[in-house]
Protein backbone atom coordinates (compact mmCIF):
# COMPACT_ATOMS: atom_id res chain seq x y z
CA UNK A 1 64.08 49.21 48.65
CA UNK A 2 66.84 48.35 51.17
CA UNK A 3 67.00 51.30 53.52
CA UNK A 4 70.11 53.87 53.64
CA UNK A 5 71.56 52.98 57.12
CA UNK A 6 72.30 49.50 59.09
CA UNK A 7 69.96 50.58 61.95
CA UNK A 8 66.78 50.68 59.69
CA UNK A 9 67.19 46.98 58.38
CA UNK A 10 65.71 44.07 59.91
CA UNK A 11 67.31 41.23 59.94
CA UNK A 12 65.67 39.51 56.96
CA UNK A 13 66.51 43.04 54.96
CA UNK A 14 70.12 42.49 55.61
CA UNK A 15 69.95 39.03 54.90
CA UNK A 16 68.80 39.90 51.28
CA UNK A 17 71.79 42.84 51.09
CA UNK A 18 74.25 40.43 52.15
CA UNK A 19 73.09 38.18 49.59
CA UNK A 20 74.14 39.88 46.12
CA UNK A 21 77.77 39.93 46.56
CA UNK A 22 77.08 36.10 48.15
CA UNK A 23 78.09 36.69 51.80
CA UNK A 24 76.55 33.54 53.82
CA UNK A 25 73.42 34.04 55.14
CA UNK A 26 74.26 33.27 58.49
CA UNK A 27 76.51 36.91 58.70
CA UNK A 28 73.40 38.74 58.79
CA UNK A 29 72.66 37.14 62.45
CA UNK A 30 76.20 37.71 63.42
CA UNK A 31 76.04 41.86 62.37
CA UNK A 32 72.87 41.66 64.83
CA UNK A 33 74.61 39.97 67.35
CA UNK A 34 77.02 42.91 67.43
CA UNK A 35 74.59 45.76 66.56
CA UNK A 36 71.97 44.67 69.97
CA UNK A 37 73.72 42.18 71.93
CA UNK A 38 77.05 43.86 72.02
CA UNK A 39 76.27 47.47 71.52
CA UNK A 40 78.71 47.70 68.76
CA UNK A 41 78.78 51.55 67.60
CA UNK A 42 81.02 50.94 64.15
CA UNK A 43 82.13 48.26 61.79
CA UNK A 44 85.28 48.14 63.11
CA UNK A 45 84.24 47.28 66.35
CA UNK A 46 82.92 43.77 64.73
CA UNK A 47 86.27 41.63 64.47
CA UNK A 48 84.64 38.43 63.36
CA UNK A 49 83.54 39.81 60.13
CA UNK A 50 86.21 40.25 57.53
CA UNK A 51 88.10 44.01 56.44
CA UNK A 52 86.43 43.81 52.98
CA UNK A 53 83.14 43.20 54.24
CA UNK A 54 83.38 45.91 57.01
CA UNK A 55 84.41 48.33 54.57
CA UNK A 56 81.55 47.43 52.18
CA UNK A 57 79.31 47.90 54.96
CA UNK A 58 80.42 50.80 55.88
CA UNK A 59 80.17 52.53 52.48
CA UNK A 60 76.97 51.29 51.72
CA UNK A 61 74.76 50.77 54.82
CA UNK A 62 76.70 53.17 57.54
CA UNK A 63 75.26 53.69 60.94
CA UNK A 64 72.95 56.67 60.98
CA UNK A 65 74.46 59.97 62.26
CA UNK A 66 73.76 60.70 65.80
CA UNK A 67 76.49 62.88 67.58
CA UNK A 68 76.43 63.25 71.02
CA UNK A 69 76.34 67.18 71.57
CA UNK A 70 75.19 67.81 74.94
CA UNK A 71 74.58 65.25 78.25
CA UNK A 72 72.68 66.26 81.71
CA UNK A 73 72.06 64.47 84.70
CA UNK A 74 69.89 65.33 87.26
CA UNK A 75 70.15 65.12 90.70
CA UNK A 76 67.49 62.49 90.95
CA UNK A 77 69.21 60.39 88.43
CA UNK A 78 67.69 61.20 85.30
CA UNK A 79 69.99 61.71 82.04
CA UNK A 80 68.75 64.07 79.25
CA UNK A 81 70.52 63.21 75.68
CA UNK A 82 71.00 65.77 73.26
CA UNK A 83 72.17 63.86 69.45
CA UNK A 84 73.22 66.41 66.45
CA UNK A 85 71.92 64.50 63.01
CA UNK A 86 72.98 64.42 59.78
CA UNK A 87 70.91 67.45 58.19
CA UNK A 88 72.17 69.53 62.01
CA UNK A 89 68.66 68.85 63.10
CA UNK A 90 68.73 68.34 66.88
CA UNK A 91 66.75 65.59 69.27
CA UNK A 92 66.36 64.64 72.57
CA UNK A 93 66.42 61.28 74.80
CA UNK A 94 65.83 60.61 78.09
CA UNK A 95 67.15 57.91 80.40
CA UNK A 96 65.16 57.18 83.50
CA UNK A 97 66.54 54.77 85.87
CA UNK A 98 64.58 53.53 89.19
CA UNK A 99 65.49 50.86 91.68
CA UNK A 100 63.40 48.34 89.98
CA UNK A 101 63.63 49.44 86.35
CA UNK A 102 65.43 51.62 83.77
CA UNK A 103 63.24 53.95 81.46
CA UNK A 104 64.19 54.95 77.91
CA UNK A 105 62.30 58.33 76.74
CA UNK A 106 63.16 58.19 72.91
CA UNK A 107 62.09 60.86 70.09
CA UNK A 108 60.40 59.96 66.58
CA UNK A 109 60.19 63.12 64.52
CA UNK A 110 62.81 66.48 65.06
CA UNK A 111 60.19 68.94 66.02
CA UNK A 112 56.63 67.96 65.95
CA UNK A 113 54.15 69.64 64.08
CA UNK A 114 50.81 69.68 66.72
CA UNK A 115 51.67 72.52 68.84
CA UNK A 116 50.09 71.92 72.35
CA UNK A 117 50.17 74.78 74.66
CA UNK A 118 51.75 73.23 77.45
CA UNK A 119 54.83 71.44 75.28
CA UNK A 120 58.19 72.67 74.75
CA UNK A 121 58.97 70.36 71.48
CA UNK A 122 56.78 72.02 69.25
CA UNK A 123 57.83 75.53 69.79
CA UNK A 124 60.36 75.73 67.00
CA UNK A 125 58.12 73.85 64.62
CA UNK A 126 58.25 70.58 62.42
CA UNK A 127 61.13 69.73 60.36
CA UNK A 128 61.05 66.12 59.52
CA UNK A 129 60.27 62.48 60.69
CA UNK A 130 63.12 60.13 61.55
CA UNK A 131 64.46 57.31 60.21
CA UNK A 132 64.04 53.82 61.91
CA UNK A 133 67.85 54.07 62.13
CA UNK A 134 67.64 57.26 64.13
CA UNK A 135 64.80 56.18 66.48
CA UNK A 136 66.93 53.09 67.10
CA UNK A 137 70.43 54.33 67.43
CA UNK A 138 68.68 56.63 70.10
CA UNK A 139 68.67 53.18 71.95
CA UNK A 140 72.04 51.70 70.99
CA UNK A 141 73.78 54.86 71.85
CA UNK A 142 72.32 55.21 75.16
CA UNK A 143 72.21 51.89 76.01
CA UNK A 144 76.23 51.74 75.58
CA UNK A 145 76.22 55.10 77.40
CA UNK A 146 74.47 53.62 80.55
CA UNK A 147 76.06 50.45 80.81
CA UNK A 148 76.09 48.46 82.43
CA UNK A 149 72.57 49.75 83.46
CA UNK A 150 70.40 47.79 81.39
CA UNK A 151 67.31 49.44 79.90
CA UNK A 152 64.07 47.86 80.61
CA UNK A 153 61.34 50.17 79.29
CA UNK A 154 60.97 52.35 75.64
CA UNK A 155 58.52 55.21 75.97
CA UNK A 156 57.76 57.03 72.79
CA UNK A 157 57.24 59.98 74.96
CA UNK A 158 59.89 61.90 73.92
CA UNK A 159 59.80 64.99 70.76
CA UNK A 160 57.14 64.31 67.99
CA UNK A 161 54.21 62.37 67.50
CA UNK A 162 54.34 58.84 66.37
CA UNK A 163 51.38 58.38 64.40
CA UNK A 164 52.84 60.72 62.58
CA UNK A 165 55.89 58.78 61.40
CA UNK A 166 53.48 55.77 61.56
CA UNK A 167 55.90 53.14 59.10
CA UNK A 168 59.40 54.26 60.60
CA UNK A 169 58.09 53.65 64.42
CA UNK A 170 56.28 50.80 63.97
CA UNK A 171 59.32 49.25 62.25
CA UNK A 172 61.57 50.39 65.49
CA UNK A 173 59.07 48.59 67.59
CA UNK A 174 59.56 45.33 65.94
CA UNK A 175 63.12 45.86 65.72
CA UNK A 176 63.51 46.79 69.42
CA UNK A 177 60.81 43.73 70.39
CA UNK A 178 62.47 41.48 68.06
CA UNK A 179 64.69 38.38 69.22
CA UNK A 180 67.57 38.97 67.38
CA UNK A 181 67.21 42.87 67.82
CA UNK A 182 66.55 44.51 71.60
CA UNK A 183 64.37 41.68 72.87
CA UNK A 184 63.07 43.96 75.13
CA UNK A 185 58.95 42.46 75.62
CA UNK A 186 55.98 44.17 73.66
CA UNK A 187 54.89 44.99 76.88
CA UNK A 188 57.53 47.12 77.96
CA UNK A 189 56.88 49.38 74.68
CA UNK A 190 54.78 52.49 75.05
CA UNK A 191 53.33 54.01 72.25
CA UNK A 192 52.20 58.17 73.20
CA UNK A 193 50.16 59.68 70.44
CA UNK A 194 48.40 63.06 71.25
CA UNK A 195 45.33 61.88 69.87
CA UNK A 196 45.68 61.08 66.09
CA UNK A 197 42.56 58.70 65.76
CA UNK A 198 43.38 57.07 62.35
CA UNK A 199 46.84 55.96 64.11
CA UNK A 200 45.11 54.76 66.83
CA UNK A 201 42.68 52.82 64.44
CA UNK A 202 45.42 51.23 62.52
CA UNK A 203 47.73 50.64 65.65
CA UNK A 204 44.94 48.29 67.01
CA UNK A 205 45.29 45.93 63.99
CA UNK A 206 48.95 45.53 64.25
CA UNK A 207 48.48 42.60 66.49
CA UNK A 208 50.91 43.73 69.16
CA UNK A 209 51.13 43.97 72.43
CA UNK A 210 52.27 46.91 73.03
CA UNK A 211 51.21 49.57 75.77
CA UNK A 212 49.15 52.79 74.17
CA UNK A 213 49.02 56.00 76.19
CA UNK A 214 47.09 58.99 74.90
CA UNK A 215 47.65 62.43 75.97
CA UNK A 216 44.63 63.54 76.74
CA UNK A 217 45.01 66.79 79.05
CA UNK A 218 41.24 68.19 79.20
CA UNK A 219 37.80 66.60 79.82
CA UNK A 220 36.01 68.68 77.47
CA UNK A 221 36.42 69.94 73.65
CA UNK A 222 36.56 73.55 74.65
CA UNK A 223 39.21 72.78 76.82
CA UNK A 224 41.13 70.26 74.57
CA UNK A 225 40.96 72.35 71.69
CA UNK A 226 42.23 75.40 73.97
CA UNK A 227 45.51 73.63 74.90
CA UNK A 228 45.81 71.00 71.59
CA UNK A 229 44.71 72.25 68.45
CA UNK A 230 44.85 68.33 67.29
CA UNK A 231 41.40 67.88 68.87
CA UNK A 232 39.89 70.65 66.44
CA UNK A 233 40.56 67.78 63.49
CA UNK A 234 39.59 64.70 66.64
CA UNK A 235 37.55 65.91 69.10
CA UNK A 236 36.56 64.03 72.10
CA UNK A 237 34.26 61.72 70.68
CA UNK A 238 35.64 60.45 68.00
CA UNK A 239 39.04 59.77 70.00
CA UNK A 240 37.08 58.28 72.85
CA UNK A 241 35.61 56.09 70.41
CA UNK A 242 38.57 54.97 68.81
CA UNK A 243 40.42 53.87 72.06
CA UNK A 244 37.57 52.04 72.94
CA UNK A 245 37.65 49.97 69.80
CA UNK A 246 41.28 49.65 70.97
CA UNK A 247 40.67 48.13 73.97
CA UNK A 248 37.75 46.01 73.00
CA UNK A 249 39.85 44.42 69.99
CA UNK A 250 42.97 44.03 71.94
CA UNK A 251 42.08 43.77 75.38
CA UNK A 252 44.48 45.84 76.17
CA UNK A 253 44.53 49.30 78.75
CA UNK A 254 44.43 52.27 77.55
CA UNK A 255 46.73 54.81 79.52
CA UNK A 256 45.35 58.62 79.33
CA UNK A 257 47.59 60.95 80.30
CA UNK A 258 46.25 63.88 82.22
CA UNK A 259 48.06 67.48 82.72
CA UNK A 260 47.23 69.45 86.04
CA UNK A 261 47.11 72.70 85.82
CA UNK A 262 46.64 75.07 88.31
CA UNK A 263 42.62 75.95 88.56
CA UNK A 264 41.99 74.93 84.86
CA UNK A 265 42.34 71.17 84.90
CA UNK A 266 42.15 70.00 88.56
CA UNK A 267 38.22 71.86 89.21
CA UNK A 268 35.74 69.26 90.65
CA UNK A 269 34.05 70.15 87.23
CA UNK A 270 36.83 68.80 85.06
CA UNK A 271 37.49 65.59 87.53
CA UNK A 272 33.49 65.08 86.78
CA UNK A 273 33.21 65.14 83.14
CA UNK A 274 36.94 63.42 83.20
CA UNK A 275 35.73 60.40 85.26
CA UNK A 276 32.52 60.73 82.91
CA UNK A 277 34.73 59.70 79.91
CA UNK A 278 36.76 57.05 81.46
CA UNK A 279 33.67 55.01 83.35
CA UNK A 280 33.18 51.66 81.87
CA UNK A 281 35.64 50.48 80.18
CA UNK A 282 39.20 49.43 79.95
CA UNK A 283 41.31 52.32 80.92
CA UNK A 284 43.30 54.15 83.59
CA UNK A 285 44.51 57.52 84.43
CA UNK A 286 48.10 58.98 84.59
CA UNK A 287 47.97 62.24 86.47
CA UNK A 288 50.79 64.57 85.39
CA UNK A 289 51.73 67.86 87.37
CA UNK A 290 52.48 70.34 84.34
CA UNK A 291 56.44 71.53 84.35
CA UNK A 292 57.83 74.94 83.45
CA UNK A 293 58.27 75.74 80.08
CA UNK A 294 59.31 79.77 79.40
CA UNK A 295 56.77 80.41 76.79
CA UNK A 296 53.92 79.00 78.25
CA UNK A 297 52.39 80.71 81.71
CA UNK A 298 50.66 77.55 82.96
CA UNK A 299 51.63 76.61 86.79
CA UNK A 300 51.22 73.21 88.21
CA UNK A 301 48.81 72.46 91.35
CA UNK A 302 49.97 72.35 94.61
CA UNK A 303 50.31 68.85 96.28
CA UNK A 304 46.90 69.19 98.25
CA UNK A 305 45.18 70.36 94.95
CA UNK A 306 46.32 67.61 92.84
CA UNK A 307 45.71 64.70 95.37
CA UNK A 308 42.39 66.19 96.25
CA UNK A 309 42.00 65.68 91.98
CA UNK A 310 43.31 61.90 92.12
CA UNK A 311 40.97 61.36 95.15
CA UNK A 312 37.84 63.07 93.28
CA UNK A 313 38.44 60.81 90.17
CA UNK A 314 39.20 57.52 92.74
CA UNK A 315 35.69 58.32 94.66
CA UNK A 316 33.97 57.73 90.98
CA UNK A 317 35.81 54.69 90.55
CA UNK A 318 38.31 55.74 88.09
CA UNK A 319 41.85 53.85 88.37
CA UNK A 320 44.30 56.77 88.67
CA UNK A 321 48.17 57.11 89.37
CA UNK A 322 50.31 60.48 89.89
CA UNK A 323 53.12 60.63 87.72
CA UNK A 324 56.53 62.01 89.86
CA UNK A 325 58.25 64.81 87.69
CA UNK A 326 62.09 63.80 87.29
CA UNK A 327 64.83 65.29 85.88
CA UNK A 328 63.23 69.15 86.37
CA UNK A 329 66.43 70.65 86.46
CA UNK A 330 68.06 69.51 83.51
CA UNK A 331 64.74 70.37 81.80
CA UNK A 332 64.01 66.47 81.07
CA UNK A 333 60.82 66.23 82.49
CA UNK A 334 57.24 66.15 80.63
CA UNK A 335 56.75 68.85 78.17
CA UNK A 336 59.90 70.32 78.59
CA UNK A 337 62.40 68.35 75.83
CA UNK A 338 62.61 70.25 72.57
CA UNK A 339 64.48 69.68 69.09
CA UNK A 340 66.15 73.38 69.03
CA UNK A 341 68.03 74.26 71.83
CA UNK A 342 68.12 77.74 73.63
CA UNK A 343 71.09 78.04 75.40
CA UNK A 344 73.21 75.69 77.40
CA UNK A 345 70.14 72.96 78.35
CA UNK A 346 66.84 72.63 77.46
CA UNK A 347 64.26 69.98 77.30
CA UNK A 348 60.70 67.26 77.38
CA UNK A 349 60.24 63.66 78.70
C-alpha cells in the first residue's frame, strides 16, 4: 500500500506511484532532489516538474501537515519547535547547534505512553504514533528553518518511544540515511528507547549502523521500577541482557543514559551497583543532571555531587561523560519537551 503523504515514500515507492499514469521513472529522483537536497516545502516550489503533475501530486500524495505554532530560542542557542498536526495533536523538536556540529532532537509518537517520573512528555498521555512523513518533515521543516546551518546529527530523543512506532521510525532512518534522501551517515543516527527489550532485540538485526542509547536512570529494579514503570514488564536483567546481545552482534556501543538526582541516584551505592552493570563489555555512560519539570519534585545534584558520581564510576573503570543541559529556559532540555502545551512554552530534549 503506497502511503498517504510524499514524506513517507521512499524513493522506489514513488517510483511505482509515478508509474501508473506512466510518468518516467527518472521523476521520482528529481521529486527527491527537491524534497532533501533543496528543502522544497510544496509542489509548487518544484518548477521542473510539470502543472499537471504537481497538481496530481498534490491531491494524492500531499506533504504531511506540520504547522509551525510556536518557536523558542534559548540564550545558549538552542531552538525548541512546536508543529500543530493534522488531527490538532501537538509535537516538539529540538535544534541543537555547537561549534563543531548541529543536533536535531526529533519526536516519533504525540505523547508517549510509558510514563517515567522524571519526563514531561508523558504527562498528558498517549495519543498516537506518527507517520514516517511526520517524523521526517520534522527534519525538512527545520532544516529549511535553520539554514543555512546544516544539521549533522538526528537524535530520537525527543517525545515518545521509538520501539514503539518500531515500522514508521525505522523507515525514517533509512530515509534520512539514504543517498537520495538526507544522506546524513548511520552513524550520526541515535536511536533512544527507554528500555523496550523486544525493540532492542529486533533493532540489532536490522544491520545498521546506527547509534543505540538506552535510558536507563537507576542501577537497581527497585529503583527503575520507582521512576519507569517500563522496567516492571523489563527489568534489569533481561534489558542488560539484550544490549549485550546488541553489542556482541553488532559491535557496536551501547550509550546508557543516566539521570542524577539529588541523593537518590548519585549515592556511592548506586555508582557501585551502576558500574556493576556496565563492567565488561561494550558500553559507556551518559550522565544527565535531571531538569525541572512542575509535576515532578526531583532536584538535580549540585556540580561537586555529580562530578564526585562521574569520578566514582571512572575509578571502577567505567567510560563516562556529563551531558551539559541546553536550552533550560525555553524548556528544551531533557525531560522537559511535551506533546500538550501549558501555557506560552513548554518542553523535553
Amino acid at each position: 500500500m503506497i502511503p498517504s503523504d510524499i514524506l513517507s515514500l521512499t524513493q522506489e515507492e514513488l517510483s511505482a506511484f509515478l508509474a501508473a499514469p506512466g510518468e518516467k521513472s527518472f521523476r521520482s529522483l528529481q521529486i527527491f532532489e527537491w524534497l532533501y537536497k533543496k528543502s522544497a516545502l510544496s509542489y509548487e516550489a518544484m518548477s521542473s516538474l510539470s502543472k499537471g503533475l504537481r497538481l496530481q501530486l498534490n491531491e494524492q500524495l500531499p506533504f504531511p501537515v506540520l504547522k509551525e505554532l510556536q518557536r523558542h530560542a534559548s540564550t545558549d542557542g538552542t531552538t525548541k519547535f512546536l508543529w500543530g498536526l493534522s488531527d490538532h495533536e501537538m509535537i516538539e523538536t529540538v535544534f541543537i547547534p555547537t561549534e563543531k556540529r548541529a543536533t536535531l532532537c526529533i519526536s516519533s509518537q504525540a505523547g508517549c505512553k510509558f510514563g517515567c517520573q522524571f519526563c514531561a512528555s508523558g504527562i498528558g498521555g498517549w495519543k498516537r504514533n506518527l507517520t514516517t512523513g511526520e517524523i521526517i518533515g520534522q527534519v525538512l521543516r527545520v532544516k529549511a528553518a535553520m539554514a543555512p546551518v546544516a544539521i549533522t546529527h538526528i537524535v530520537f530523543m525527543g517525545v515518545g518511544e521509538p520501539f514503539d512506532n518500531y515500522e514508521n521510525v525505522m523507515k525514517a532512518v533509512r530515509l534520512l540515511n539514504s543517498e537520495t534522501g538526507f544522506n546524513i551517515a548511520a552513524r550520526r543516527i541515535t536511536l533512544s528507547t527507554c528500555g523496550v527489550v523486544p525493540g532492542i532485540e529486533r533493532f540489532a538485526k536490522e544491520g545498521l549502523q546506527v547509534e543505540l542509547s538506552v535510558s536507563l536512570h537507576a542501577p537497581n529494579d527497585e529503583l527503575r521500577s520507582r521512576l519507569m514503570p517500563v522496567n516492571k514488564k523489563y527489568p534489569l536483567k533481561e534489558l542488560m541482557s539484550s544490549c549485550r546481545i546488541y553489542a556482541e552482534e553488532t559491535n557496536r556501543q551501547v550509550t546508557f543514559e543516566y539521570i542524577l538526582i539529588k541523593d537518590l541516584t548519585t549515592t556511592t551505592k548506586a555508582a557501585e551497583e551502576l558500574a556493576g552493570l556496565m563492567q565488561g563489555w561494550l558500553s559507556k555512560v551518559n550522565l544527565i543532571p535531571c531538569n525541572p519539570v512542575d509535576e515532578f519534585a526531583y532536584t538535580p545534584p549540585s556540580r561537586e555531587e555529580a562530578f564526585r558520581f562521574k569520578a566514582d564510576l571512572e575509578a571502577r573503570g567505567i567510560i563516562c561523560t556529563m551531558r551539559t543541559p541546553r536550552g533550560r529556559d525555553v524548556s528544551a532540555a531533557c525531560g522537559q519537551l511535551r506533546h500538550l502545551v501549558k501555557s506560552s512554552s513548554s518542553g523535553r530534549a
